[in-house]
PDB file of N, CA and C in Angstrom:
ATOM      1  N   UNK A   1      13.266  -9.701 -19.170  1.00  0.00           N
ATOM      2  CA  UNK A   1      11.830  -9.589 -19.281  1.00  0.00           C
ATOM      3  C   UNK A   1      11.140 -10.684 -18.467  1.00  0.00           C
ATOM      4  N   UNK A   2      11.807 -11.694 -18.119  1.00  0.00           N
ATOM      5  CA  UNK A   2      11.149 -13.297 -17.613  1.00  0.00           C
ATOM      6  C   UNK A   2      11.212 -12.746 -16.255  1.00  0.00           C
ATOM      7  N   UNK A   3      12.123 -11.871 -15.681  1.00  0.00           N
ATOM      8  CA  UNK A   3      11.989 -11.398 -14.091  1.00  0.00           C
ATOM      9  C   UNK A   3      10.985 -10.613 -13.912  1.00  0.00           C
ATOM     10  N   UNK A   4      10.778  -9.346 -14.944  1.00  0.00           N
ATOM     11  CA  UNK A   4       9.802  -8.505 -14.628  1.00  0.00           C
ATOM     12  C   UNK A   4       8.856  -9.119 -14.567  1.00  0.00           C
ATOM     13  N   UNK A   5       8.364 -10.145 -15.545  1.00  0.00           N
ATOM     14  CA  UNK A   5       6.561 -10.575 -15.855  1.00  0.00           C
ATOM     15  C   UNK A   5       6.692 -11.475 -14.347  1.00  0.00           C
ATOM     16  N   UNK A   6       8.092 -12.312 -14.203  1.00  0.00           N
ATOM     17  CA  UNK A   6       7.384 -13.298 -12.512  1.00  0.00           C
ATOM     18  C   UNK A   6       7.291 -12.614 -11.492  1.00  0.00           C
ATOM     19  N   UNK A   7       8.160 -11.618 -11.798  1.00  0.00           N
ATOM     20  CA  UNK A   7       7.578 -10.630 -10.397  1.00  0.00           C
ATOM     21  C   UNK A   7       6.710  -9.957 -10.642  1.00  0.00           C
ATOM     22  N   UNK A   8       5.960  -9.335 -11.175  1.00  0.00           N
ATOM     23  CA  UNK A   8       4.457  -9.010 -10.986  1.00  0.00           C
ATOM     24  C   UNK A   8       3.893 -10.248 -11.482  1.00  0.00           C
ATOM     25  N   UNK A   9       3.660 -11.390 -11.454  1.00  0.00           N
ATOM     26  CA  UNK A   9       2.940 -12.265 -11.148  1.00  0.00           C
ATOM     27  C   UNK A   9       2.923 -12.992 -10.305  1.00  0.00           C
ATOM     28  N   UNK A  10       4.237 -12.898  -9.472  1.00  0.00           N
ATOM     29  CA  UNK A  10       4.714 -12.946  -7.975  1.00  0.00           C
ATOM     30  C   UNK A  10       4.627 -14.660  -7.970  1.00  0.00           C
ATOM     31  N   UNK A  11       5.162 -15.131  -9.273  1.00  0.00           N
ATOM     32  CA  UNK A  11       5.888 -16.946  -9.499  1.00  0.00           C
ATOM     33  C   UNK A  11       6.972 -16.937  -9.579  1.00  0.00           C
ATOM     34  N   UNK A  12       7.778 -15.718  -9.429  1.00  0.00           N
ATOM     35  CA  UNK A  12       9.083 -15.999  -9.534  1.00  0.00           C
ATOM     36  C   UNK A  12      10.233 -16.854  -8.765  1.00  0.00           C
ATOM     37  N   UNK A  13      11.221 -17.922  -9.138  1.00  0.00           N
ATOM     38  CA  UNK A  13      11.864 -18.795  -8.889  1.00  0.00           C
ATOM     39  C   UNK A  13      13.177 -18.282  -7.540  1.00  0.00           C
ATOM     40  N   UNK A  14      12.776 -18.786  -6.230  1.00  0.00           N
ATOM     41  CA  UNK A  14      14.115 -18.063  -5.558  1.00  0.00           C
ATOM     42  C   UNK A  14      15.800 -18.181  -6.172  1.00  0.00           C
ATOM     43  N   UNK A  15      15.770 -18.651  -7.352  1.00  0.00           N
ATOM     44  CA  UNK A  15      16.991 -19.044  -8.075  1.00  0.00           C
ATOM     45  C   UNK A  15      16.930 -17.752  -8.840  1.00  0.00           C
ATOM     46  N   UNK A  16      15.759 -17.137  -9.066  1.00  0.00           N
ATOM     47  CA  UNK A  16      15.804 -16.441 -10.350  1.00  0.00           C
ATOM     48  C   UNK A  16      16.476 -14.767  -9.320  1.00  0.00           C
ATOM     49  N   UNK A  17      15.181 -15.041  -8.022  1.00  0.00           N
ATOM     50  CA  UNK A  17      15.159 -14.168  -6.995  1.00  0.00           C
ATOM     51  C   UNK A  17      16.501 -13.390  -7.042  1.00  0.00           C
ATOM     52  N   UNK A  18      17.553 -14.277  -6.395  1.00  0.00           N
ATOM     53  CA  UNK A  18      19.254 -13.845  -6.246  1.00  0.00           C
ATOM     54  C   UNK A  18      19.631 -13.632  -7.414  1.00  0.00           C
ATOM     55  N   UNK A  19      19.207 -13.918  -8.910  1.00  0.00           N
ATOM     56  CA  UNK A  19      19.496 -13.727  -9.460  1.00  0.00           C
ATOM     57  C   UNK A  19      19.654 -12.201  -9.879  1.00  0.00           C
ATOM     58  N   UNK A  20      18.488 -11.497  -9.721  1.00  0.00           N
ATOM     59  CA  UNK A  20      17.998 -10.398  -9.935  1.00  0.00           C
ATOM     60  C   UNK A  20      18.828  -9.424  -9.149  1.00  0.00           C
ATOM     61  N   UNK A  21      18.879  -9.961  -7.761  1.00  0.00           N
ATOM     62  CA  UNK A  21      19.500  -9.394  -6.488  1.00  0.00           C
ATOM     63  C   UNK A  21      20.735  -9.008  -6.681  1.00  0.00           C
ATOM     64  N   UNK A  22      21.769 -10.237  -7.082  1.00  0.00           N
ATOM     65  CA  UNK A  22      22.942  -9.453  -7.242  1.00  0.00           C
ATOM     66  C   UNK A  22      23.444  -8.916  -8.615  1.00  0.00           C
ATOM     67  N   UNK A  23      22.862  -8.387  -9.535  1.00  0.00           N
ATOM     68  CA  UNK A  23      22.961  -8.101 -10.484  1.00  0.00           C
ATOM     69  C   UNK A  23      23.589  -6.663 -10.085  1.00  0.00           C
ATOM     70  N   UNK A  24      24.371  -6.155 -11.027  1.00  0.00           N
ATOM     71  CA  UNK A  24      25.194  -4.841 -10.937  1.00  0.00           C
ATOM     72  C   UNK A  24      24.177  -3.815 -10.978  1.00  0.00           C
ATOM     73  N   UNK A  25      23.427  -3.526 -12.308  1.00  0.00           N
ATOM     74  CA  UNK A  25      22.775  -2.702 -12.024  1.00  0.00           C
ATOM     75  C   UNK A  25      21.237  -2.832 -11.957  1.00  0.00           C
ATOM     76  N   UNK A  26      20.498  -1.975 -11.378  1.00  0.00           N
ATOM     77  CA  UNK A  26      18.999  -1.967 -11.692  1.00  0.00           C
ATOM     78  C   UNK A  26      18.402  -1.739 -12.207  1.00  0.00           C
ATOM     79  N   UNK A  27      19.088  -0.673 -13.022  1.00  0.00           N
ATOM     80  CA  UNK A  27      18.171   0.037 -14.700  1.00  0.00           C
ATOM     81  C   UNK A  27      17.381  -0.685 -15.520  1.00  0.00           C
ATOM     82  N   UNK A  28      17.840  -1.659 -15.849  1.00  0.00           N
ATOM     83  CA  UNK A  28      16.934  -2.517 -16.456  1.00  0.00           C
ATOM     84  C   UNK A  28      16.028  -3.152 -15.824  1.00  0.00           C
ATOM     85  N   UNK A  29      15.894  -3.517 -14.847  1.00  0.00           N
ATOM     86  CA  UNK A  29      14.376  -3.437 -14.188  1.00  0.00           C
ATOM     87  C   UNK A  29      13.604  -2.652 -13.623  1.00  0.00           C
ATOM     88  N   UNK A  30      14.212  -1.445 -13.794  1.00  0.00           N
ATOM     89  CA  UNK A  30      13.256  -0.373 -13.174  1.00  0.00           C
ATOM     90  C   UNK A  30      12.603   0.277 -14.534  1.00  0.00           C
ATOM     91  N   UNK A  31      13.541   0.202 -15.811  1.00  0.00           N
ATOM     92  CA  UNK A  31      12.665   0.449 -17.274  1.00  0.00           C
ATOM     93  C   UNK A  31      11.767  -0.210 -17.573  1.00  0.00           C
ATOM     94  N   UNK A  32      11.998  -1.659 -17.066  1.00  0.00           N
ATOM     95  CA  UNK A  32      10.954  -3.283 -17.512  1.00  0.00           C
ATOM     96  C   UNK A  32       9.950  -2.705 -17.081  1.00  0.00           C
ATOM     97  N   UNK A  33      10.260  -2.460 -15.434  1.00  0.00           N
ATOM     98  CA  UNK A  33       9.013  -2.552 -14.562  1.00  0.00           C
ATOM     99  C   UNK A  33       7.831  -1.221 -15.352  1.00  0.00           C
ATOM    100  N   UNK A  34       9.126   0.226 -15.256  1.00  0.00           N
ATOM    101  CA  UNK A  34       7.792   0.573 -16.173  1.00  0.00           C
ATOM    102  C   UNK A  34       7.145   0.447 -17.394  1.00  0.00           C
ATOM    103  N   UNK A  35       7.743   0.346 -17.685  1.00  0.00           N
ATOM    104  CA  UNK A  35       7.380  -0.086 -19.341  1.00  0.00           C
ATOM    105  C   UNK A  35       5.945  -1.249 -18.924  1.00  0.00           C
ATOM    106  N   UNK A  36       6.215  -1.969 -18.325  1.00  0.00           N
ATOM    107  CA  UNK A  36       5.236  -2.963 -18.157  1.00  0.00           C
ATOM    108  C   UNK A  36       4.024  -2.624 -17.459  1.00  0.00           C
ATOM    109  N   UNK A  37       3.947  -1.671 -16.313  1.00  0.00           N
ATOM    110  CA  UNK A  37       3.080  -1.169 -15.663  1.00  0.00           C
ATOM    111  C   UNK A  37       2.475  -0.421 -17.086  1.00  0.00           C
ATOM    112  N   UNK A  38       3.413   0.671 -17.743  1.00  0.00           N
ATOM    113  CA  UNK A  38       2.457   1.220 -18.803  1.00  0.00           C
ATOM    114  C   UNK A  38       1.742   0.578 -19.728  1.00  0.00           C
ATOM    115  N   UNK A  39       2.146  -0.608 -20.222  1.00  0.00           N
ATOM    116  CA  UNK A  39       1.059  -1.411 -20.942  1.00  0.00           C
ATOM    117  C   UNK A  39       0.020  -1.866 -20.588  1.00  0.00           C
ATOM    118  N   UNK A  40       0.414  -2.070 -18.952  1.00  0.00           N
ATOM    119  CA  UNK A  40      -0.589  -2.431 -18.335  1.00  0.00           C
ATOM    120  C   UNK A  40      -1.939  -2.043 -18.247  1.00  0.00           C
ATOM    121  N   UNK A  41      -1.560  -0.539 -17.901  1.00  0.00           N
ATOM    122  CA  UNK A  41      -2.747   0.245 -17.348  1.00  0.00           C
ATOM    123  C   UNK A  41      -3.300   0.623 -18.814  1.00  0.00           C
ATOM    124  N   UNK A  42      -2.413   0.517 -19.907  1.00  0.00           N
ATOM    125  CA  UNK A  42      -3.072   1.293 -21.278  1.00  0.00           C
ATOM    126  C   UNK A  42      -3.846   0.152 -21.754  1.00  0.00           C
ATOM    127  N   UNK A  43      -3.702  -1.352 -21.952  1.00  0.00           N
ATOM    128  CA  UNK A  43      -4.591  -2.373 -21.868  1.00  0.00           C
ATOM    129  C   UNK A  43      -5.945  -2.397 -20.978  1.00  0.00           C
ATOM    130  N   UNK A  44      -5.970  -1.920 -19.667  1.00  0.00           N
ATOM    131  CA  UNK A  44      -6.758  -2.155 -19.265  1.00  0.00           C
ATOM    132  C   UNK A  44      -7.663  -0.966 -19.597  1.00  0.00           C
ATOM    133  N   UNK A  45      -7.377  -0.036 -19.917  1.00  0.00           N
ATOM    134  CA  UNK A  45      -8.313   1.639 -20.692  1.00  0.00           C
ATOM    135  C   UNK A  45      -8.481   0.852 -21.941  1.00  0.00           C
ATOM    136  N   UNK A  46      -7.911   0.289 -22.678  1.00  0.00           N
ATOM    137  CA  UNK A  46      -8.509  -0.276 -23.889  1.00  0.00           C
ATOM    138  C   UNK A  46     -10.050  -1.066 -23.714  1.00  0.00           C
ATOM    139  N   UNK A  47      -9.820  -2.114 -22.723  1.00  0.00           N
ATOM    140  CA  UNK A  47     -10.473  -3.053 -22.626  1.00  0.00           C
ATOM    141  C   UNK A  47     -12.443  -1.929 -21.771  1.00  0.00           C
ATOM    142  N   UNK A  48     -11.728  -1.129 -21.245  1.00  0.00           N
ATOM    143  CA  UNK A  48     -12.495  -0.347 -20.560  1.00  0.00           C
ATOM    144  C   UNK A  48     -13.348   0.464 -21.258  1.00  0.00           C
ATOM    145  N   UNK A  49     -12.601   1.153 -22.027  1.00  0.00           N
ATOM    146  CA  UNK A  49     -13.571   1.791 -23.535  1.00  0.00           C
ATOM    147  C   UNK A  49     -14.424   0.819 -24.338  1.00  0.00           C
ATOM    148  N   UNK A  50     -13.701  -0.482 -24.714  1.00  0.00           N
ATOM    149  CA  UNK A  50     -14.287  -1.320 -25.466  1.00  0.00           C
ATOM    150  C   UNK A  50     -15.287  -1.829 -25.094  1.00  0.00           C
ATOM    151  N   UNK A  51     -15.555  -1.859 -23.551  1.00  0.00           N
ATOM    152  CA  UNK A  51     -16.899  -2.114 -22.981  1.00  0.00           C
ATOM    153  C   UNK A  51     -17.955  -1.647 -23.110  1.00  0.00           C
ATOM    154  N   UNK A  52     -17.597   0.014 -22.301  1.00  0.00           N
ATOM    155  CA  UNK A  52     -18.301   0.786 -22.405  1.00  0.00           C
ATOM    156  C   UNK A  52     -18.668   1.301 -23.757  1.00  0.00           C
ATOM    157  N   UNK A  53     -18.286   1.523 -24.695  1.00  0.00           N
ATOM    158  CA  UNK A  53     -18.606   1.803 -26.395  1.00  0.00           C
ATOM    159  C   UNK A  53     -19.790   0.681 -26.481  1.00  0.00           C
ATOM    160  N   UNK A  54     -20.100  -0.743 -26.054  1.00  0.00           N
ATOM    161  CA  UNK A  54     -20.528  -1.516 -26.688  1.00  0.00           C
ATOM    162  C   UNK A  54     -21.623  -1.809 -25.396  1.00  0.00           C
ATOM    163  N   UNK A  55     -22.150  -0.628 -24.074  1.00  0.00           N
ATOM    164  CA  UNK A  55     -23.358  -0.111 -23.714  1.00  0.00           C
ATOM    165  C   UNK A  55     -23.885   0.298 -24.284  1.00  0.00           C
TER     166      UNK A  55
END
Protein backbone atom coordinates (compact mmCIF):
# COMPACT_ATOMS: atom_id res chain seq x y z
CA UNK A 1 0.00 0.00 0.00
CA UNK A 2 3.15 2.50 0.89
CA UNK A 3 4.11 2.00 -3.05
CA UNK A 4 0.77 2.65 -4.40
CA UNK A 5 0.01 5.96 -2.22
CA UNK A 6 4.09 7.22 -3.23
CA UNK A 7 3.45 6.60 -6.52
CA UNK A 8 0.52 8.55 -7.08
CA UNK A 9 1.98 11.11 -5.01
CA UNK A 10 5.00 10.69 -7.11
CA UNK A 11 7.53 10.79 -3.46
CA UNK A 12 8.38 7.60 -3.96
CA UNK A 13 12.00 6.42 -2.75
CA UNK A 14 14.34 5.08 -5.82
CA UNK A 15 15.05 2.24 -3.18
CA UNK A 16 11.45 1.64 -2.94
CA UNK A 17 11.35 2.26 -7.00
CA UNK A 18 13.48 -1.26 -7.73
CA UNK A 19 11.79 -2.41 -5.24
CA UNK A 20 8.50 -2.52 -6.88
CA UNK A 21 10.36 -3.27 -10.22
CA UNK A 22 11.64 -6.48 -9.53
CA UNK A 23 8.97 -7.92 -7.76
CA UNK A 24 7.52 -11.28 -9.33
CA UNK A 25 4.30 -10.28 -9.78
CA UNK A 26 2.16 -7.16 -10.54
CA UNK A 27 -1.24 -8.04 -9.36
CA UNK A 28 -0.99 -6.45 -6.44
CA UNK A 29 -0.35 -3.22 -7.73
CA UNK A 30 -2.48 -3.14 -10.40
CA UNK A 31 -5.53 -4.08 -7.63
CA UNK A 32 -3.87 -1.19 -5.22
CA UNK A 33 -3.73 1.05 -8.05
CA UNK A 34 -7.35 0.46 -8.66
CA UNK A 35 -8.78 0.20 -5.74
CA UNK A 36 -7.16 3.53 -4.98
CA UNK A 37 -8.11 5.42 -8.08
CA UNK A 38 -11.75 4.17 -7.03
CA UNK A 39 -11.73 5.83 -3.75
CA UNK A 40 -10.41 8.40 -5.24
CA UNK A 41 -12.78 9.53 -7.67
CA UNK A 42 -15.76 8.32 -5.17
CA UNK A 43 -14.25 10.91 -2.52
CA UNK A 44 -14.04 13.46 -4.76
CA UNK A 45 -18.19 12.95 -5.93
CA UNK A 46 -18.66 12.98 -2.22
CA UNK A 47 -16.98 16.14 -1.59
CA UNK A 48 -18.73 17.44 -4.89
CA UNK A 49 -22.32 16.73 -3.82
CA UNK A 50 -21.53 18.03 -0.42
CA UNK A 51 -20.89 21.32 -1.96
CA UNK A 52 -23.27 21.59 -4.19
CA UNK A 53 -26.26 20.36 -1.62
CA UNK A 54 -25.02 23.25 0.59
CA UNK A 55 -25.76 26.02 -2.68
Amino acid sequence: MQSILGAALGVQSSRRHEEDFNSSSPLPYILGGLLFTASFVGVLLLVVHLVLDGV
